[in-house]
C-alpha atoms as a PDB file:
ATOM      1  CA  UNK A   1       0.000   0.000   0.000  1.00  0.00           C
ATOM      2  CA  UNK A   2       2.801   2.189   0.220  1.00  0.00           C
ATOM      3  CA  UNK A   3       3.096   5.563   1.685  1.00  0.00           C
ATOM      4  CA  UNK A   4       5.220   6.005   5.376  1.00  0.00           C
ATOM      5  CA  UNK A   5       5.628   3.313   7.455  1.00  0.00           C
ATOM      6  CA  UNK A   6       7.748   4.407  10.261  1.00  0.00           C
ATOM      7  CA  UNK A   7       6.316   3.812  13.587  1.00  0.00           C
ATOM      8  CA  UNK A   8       6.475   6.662  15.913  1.00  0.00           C
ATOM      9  CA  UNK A   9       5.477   4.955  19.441  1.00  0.00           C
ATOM     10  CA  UNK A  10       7.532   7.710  21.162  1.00  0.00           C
ATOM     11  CA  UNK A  11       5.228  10.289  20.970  1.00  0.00           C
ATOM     12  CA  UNK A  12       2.067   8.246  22.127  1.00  0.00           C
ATOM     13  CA  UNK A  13      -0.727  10.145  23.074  1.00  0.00           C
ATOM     14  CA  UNK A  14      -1.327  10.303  26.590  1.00  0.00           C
ATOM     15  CA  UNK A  15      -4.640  11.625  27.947  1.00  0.00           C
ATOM     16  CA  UNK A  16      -6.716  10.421  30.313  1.00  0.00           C
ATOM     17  CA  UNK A  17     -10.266   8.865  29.429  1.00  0.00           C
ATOM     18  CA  UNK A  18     -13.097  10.644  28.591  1.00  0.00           C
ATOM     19  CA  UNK A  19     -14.919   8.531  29.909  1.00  0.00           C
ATOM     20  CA  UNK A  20     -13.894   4.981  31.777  1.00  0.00           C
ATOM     21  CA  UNK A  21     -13.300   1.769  29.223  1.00  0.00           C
ATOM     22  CA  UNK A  22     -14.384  -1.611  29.775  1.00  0.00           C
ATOM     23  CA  UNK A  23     -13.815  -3.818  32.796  1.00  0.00           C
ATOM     24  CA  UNK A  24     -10.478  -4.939  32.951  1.00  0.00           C
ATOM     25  CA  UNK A  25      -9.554  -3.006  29.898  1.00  0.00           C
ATOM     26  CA  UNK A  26      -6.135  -1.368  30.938  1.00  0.00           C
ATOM     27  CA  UNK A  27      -5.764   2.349  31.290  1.00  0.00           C
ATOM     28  CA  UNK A  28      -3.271   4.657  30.007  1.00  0.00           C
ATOM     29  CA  UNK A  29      -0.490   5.579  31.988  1.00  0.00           C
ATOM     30  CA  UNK A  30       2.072   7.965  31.460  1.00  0.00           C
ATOM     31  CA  UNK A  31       5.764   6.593  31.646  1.00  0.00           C
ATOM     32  CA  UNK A  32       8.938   7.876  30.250  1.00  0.00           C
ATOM     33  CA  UNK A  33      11.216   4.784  28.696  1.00  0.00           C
ATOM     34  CA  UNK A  34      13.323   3.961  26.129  1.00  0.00           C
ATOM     35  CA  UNK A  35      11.532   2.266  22.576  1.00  0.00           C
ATOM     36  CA  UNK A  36      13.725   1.403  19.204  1.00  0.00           C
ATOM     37  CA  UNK A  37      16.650   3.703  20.917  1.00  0.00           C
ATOM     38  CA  UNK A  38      14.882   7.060  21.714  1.00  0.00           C
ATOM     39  CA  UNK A  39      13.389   8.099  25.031  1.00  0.00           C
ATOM     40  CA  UNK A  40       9.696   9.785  24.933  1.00  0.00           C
ATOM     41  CA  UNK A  41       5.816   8.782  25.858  1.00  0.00           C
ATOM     42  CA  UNK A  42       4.847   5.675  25.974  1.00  0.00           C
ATOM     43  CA  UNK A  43       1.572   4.210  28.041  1.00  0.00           C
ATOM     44  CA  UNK A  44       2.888   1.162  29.583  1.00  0.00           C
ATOM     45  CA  UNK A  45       0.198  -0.947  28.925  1.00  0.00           C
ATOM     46  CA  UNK A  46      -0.268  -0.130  25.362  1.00  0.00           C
ATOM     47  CA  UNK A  47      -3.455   1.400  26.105  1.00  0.00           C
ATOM     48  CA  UNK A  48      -2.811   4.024  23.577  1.00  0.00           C
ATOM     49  CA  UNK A  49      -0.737   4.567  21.142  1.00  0.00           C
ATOM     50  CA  UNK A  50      -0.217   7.550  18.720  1.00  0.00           C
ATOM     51  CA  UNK A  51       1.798   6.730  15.480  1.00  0.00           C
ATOM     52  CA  UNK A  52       2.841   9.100  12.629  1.00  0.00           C
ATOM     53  CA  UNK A  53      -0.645   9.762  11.890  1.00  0.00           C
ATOM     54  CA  UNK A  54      -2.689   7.546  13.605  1.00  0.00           C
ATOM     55  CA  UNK A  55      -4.472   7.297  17.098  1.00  0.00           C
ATOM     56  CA  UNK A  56      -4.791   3.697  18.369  1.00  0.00           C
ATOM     57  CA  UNK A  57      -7.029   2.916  21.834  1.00  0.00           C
ATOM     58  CA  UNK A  58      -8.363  -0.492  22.747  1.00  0.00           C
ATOM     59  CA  UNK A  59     -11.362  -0.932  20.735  1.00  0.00           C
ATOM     60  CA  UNK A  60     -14.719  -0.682  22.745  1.00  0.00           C
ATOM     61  CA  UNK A  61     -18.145  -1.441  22.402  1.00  0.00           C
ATOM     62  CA  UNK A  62     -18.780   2.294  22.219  1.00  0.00           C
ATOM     63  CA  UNK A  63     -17.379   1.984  18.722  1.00  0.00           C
ATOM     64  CA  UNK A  64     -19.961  -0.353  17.332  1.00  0.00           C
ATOM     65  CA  UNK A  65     -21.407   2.677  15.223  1.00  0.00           C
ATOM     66  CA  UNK A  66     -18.476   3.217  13.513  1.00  0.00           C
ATOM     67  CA  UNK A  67     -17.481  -0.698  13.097  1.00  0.00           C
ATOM     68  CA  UNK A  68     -20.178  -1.342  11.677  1.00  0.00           C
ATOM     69  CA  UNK A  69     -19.988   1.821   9.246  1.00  0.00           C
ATOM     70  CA  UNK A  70     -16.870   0.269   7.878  1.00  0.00           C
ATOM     71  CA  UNK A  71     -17.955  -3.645   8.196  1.00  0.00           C
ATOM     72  CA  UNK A  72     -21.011  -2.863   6.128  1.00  0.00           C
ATOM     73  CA  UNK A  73     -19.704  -0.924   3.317  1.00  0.00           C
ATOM     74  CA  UNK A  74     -19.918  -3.402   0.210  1.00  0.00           C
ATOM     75  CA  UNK A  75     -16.620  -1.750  -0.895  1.00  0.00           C
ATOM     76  CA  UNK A  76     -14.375  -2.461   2.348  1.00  0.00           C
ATOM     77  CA  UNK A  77     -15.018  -6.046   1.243  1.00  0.00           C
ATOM     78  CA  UNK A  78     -13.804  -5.931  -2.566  1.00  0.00           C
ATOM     79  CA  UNK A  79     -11.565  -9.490  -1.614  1.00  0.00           C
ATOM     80  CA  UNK A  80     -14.061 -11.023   0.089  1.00  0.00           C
ATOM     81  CA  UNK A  81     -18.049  -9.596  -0.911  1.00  0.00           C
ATOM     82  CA  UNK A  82     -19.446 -12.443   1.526  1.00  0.00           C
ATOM     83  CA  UNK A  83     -17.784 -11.255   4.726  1.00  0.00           C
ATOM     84  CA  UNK A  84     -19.853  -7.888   4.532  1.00  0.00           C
ATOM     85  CA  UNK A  85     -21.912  -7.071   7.929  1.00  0.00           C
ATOM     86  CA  UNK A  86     -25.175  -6.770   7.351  1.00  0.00           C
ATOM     87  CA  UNK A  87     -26.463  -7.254  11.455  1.00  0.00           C
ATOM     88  CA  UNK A  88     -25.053  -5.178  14.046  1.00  0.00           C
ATOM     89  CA  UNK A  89     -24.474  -8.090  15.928  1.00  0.00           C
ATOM     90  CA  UNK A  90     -21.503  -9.228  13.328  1.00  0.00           C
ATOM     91  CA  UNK A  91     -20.105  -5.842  14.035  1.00  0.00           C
ATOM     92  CA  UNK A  92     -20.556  -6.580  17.868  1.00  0.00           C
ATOM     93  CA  UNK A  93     -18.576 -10.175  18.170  1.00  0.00           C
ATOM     94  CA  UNK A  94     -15.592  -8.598  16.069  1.00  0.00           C
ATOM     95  CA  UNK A  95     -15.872  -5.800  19.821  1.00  0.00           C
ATOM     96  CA  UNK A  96     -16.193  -9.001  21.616  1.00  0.00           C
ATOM     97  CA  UNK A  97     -13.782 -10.631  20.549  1.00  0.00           C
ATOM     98  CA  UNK A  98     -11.228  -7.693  20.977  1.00  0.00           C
ATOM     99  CA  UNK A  99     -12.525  -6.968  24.120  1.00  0.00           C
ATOM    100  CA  UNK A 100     -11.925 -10.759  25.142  1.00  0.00           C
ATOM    101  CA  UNK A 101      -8.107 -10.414  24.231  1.00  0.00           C
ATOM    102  CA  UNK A 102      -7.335  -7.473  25.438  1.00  0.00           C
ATOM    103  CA  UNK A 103      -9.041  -8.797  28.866  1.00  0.00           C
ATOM    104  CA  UNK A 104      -7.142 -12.176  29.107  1.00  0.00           C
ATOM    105  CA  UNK A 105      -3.804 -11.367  27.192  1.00  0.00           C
ATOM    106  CA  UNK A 106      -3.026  -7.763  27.708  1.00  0.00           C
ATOM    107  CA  UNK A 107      -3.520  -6.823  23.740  1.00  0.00           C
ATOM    108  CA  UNK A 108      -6.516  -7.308  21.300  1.00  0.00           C
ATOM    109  CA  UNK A 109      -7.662  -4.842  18.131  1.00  0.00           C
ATOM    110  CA  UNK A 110      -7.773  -1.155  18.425  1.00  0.00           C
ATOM    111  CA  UNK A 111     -10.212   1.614  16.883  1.00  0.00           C
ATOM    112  CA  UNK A 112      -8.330   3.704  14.667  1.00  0.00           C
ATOM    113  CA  UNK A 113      -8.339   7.060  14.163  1.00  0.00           C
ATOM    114  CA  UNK A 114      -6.549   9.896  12.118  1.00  0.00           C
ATOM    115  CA  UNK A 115      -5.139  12.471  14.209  1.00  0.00           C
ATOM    116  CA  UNK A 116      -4.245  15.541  12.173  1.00  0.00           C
ATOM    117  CA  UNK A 117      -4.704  16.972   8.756  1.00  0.00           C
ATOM    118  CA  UNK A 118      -2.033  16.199   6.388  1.00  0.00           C
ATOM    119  CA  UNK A 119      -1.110  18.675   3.757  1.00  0.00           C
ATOM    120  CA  UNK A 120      -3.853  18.988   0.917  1.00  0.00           C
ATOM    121  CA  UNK A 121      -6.080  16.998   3.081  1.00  0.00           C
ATOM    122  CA  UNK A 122      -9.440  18.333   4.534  1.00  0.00           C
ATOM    123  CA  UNK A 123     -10.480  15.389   6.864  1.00  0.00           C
ATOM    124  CA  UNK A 124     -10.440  16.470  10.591  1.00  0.00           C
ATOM    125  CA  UNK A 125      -8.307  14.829  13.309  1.00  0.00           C
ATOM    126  CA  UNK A 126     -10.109  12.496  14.984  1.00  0.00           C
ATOM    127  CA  UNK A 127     -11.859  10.621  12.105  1.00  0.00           C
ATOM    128  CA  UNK A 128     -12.415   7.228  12.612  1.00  0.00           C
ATOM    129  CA  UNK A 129     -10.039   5.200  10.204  1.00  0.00           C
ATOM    130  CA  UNK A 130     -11.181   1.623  10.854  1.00  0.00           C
ATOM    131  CA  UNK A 131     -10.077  -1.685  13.348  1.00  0.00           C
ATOM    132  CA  UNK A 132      -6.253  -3.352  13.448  1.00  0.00           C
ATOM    133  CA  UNK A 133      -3.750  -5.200  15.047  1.00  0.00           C
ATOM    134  CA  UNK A 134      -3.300  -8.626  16.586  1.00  0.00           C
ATOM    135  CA  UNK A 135      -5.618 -10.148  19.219  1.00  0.00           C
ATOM    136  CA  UNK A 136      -4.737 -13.899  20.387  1.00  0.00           C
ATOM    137  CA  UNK A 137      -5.904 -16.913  18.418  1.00  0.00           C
ATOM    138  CA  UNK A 138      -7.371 -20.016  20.037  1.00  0.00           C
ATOM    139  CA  UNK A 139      -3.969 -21.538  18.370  1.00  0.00           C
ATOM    140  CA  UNK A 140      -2.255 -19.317  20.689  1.00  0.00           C
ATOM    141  CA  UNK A 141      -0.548 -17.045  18.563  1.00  0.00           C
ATOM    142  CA  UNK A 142      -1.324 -13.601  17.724  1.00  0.00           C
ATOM    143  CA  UNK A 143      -3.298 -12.326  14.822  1.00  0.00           C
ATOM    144  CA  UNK A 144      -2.595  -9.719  12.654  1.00  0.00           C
ATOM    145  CA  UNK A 145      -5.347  -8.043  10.871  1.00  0.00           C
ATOM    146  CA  UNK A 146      -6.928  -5.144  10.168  1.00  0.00           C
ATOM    147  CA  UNK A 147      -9.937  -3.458   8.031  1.00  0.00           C
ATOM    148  CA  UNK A 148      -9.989   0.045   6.792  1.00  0.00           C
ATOM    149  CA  UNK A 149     -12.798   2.137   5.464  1.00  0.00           C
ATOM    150  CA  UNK A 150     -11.998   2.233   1.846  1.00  0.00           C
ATOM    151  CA  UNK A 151     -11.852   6.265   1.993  1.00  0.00           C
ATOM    152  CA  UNK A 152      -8.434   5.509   3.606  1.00  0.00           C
ATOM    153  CA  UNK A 153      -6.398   2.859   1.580  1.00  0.00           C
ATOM    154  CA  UNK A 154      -3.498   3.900  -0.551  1.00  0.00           C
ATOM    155  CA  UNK A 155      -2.288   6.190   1.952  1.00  0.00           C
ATOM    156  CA  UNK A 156       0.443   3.669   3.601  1.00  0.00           C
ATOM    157  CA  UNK A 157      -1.969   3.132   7.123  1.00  0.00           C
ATOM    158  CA  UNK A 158      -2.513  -0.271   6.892  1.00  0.00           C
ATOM    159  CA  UNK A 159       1.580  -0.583   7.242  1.00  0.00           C
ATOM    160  CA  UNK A 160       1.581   2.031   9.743  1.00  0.00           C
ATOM    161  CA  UNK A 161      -0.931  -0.086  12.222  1.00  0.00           C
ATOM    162  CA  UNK A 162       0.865  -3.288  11.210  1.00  0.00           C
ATOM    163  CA  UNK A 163       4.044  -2.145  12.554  1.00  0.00           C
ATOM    164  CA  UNK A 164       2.626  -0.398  15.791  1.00  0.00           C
ATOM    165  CA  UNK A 165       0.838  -3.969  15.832  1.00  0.00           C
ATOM    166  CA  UNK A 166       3.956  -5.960  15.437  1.00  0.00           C
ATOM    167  CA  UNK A 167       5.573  -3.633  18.102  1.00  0.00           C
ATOM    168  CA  UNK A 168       2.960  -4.885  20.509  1.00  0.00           C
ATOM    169  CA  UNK A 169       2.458  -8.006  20.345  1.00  0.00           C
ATOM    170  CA  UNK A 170       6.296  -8.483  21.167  1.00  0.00           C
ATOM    171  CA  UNK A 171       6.290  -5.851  23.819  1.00  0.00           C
ATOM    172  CA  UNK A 172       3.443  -7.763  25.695  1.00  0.00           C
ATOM    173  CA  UNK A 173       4.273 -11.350  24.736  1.00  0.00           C
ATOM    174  CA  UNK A 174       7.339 -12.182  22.476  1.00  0.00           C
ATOM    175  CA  UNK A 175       7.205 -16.147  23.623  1.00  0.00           C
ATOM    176  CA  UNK A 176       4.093 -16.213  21.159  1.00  0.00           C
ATOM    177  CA  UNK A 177       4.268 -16.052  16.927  1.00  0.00           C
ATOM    178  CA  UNK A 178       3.012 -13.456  14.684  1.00  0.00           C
ATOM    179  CA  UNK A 179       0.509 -14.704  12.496  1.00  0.00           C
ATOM    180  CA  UNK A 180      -1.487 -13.343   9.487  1.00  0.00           C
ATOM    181  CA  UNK A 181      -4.300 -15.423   6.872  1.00  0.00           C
ATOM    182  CA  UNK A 182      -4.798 -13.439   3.507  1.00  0.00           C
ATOM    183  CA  UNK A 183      -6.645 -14.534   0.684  1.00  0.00           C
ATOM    184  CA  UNK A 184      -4.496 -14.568  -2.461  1.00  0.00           C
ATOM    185  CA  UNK A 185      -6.667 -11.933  -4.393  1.00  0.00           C
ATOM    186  CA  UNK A 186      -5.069  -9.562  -1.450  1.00  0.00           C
ATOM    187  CA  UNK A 187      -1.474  -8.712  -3.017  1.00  0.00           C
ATOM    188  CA  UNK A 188      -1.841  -5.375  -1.013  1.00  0.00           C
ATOM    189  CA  UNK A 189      -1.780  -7.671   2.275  1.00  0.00           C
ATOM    190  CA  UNK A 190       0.025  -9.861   1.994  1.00  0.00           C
ATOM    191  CA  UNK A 191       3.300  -7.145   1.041  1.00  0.00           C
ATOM    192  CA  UNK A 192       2.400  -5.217   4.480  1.00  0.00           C
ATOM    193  CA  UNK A 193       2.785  -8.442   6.043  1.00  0.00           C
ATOM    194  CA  UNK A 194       6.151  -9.143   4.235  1.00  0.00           C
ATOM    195  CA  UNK A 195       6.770  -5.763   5.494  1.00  0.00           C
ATOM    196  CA  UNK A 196       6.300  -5.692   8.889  1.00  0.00           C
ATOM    197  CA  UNK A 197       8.878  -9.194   9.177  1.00  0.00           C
ATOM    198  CA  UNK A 198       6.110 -12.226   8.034  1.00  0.00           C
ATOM    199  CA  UNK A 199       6.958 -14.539   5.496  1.00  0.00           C
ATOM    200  CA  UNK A 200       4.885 -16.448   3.809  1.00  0.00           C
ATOM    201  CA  UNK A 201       4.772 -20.338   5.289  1.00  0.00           C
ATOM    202  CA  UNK A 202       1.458 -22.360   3.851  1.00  0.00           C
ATOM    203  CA  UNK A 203      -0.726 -21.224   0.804  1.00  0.00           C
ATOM    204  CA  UNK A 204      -3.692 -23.754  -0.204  1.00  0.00           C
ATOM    205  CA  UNK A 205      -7.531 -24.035   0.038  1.00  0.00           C
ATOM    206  CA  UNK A 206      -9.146 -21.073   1.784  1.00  0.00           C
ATOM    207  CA  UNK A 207     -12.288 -22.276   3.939  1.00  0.00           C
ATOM    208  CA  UNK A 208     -13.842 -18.564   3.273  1.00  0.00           C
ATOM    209  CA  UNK A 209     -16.654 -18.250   1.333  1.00  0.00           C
ATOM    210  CA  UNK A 210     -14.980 -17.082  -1.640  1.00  0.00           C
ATOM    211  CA  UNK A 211     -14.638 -17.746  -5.283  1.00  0.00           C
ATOM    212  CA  UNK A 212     -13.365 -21.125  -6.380  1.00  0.00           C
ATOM    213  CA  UNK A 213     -10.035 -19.523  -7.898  1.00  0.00           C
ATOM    214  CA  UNK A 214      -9.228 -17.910  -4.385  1.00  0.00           C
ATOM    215  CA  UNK A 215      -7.098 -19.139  -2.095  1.00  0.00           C
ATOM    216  CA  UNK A 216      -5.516 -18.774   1.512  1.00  0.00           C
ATOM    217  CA  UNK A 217      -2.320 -17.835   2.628  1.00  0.00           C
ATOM    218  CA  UNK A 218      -0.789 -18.164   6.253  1.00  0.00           C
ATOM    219  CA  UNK A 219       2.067 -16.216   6.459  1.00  0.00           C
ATOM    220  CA  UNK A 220       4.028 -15.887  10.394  1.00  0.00           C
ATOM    221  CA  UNK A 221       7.467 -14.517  12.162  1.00  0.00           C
ATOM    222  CA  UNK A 222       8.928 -17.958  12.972  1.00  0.00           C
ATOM    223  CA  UNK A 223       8.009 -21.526  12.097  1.00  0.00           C
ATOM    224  CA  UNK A 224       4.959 -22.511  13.732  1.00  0.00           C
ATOM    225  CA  UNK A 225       4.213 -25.967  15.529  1.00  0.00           C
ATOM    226  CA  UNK A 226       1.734 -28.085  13.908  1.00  0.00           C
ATOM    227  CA  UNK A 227      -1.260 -27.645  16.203  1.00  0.00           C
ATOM    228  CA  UNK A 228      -0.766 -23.904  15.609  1.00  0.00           C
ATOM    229  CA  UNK A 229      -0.501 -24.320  11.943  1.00  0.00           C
ATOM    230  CA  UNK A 230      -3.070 -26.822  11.666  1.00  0.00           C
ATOM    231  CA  UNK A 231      -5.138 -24.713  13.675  1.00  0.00           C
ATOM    232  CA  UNK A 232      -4.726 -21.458  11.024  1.00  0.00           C
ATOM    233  CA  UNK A 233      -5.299 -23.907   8.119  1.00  0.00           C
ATOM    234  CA  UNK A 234      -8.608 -24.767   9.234  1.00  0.00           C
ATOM    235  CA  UNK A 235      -9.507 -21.030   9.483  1.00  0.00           C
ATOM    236  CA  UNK A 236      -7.260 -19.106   6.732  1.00  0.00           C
END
């Protein structure tokens, strides 16, 4: 997808709530330490994270409007047309199931939203972008994902949250692999995972409901035990 992909933890946001998150959800806290060399802000827990031009917080069932904005737009799902919301309650698990990770393993998917006006551009800061970054796997590895409101692609974010995502998942648990499925109609993907440090490791059969030609790729950070990868194959 292009555009910048330098990830610029070091000058995290850090605010207090508006208003308190979920139970258990962790909250920001403000700590001074050292990331990729450089000393800044950084919330310890990864509660929230501000990138080059991105604003990343835990994702929340208050953001089930704008989920399922982006979930239901026939055009965030060119890849895949099947996987388009079309009940609230679709948009709802994919909170859930966020909310679930970020409850029992410290990190799960974040709301995303653009946090300043880049020159030429007239969006305001503070528009909501879409969902990203890993959340744990019943394999027991982390998955890497995202899903941007179309508006948005081409601009290099998907990288951006991939790498803040990346940088996560091995800040809160390093013992556990980096995973990412892609269908094979998804070049764009698949070279922001090859970006961020995945390699491609299985391609074959996809179990989505896609076209016959499609398939599925697994691609991870290390070499994956065969539960794990049997697991992913199963559910690419």
């Amino acid at each position: 997808m292009g555009g910048h992909d330098r990830l610029l933890i070091l000058s995290c946001y850090c605010r207090r709530w508006s208003s308190p998150p979920e139970p258990g959800i962790p909250t920001p806290k403000r700590e001074n330490r050292q990331v990729n060399g450089q000393r800044g802000c950084a919330t310890a827990d990864l509660g929230l994270i501000e990138t080059e031009h991105l604003y990343l917080s835990p994702l929340l069932a208050g953001h089930s409007d704008a989920v399922f904005s982006v979930y239901s737009d026939p055009e965030t799902w060119l890849h895949l047309p099947t996987g388009r919301h079309t009940r609230r309650a679709q948009s709802d698990a994919v909170i859930a199931r966020s909310i679930k990770s970020w409850k029992d393993f410290g990190l799960g998917e974040w709301a995303i939203t653009y946090r300043g006006l880049r020159p030429g551009r007239s969006r305001p800061d503070g528009s909501f972008v879409g969902t990203g970054g890993v959340s744990m796997t019943p394999a027991g590895v982390w998955n890497l994902g995202y899903r941007l409101s179309p508006s948005w692609w081409g601009r290099g974010l998907a990288s951006e949250v991939a790498r803040a995502a990346v940088d996560a998942a091995g800040s809160t648990d390093s013992s556990r692999p980096i995973t990412a499925r892609i269908l094979t109609n998804n070049p764009a993907s698949a070279s922001v995972a090859r970006r961020v440090g995945l390699s491609l490791i299985w391609e074959g059969p996809t179990t989505a409901d896609a076209a016959e030609e499609i398939g599925g790729q697994i691609y991870a950070d290390r070499a994956l035990g065969a539960p794990a990868l049997d697991w992913l194959i199963r559910h690419v």
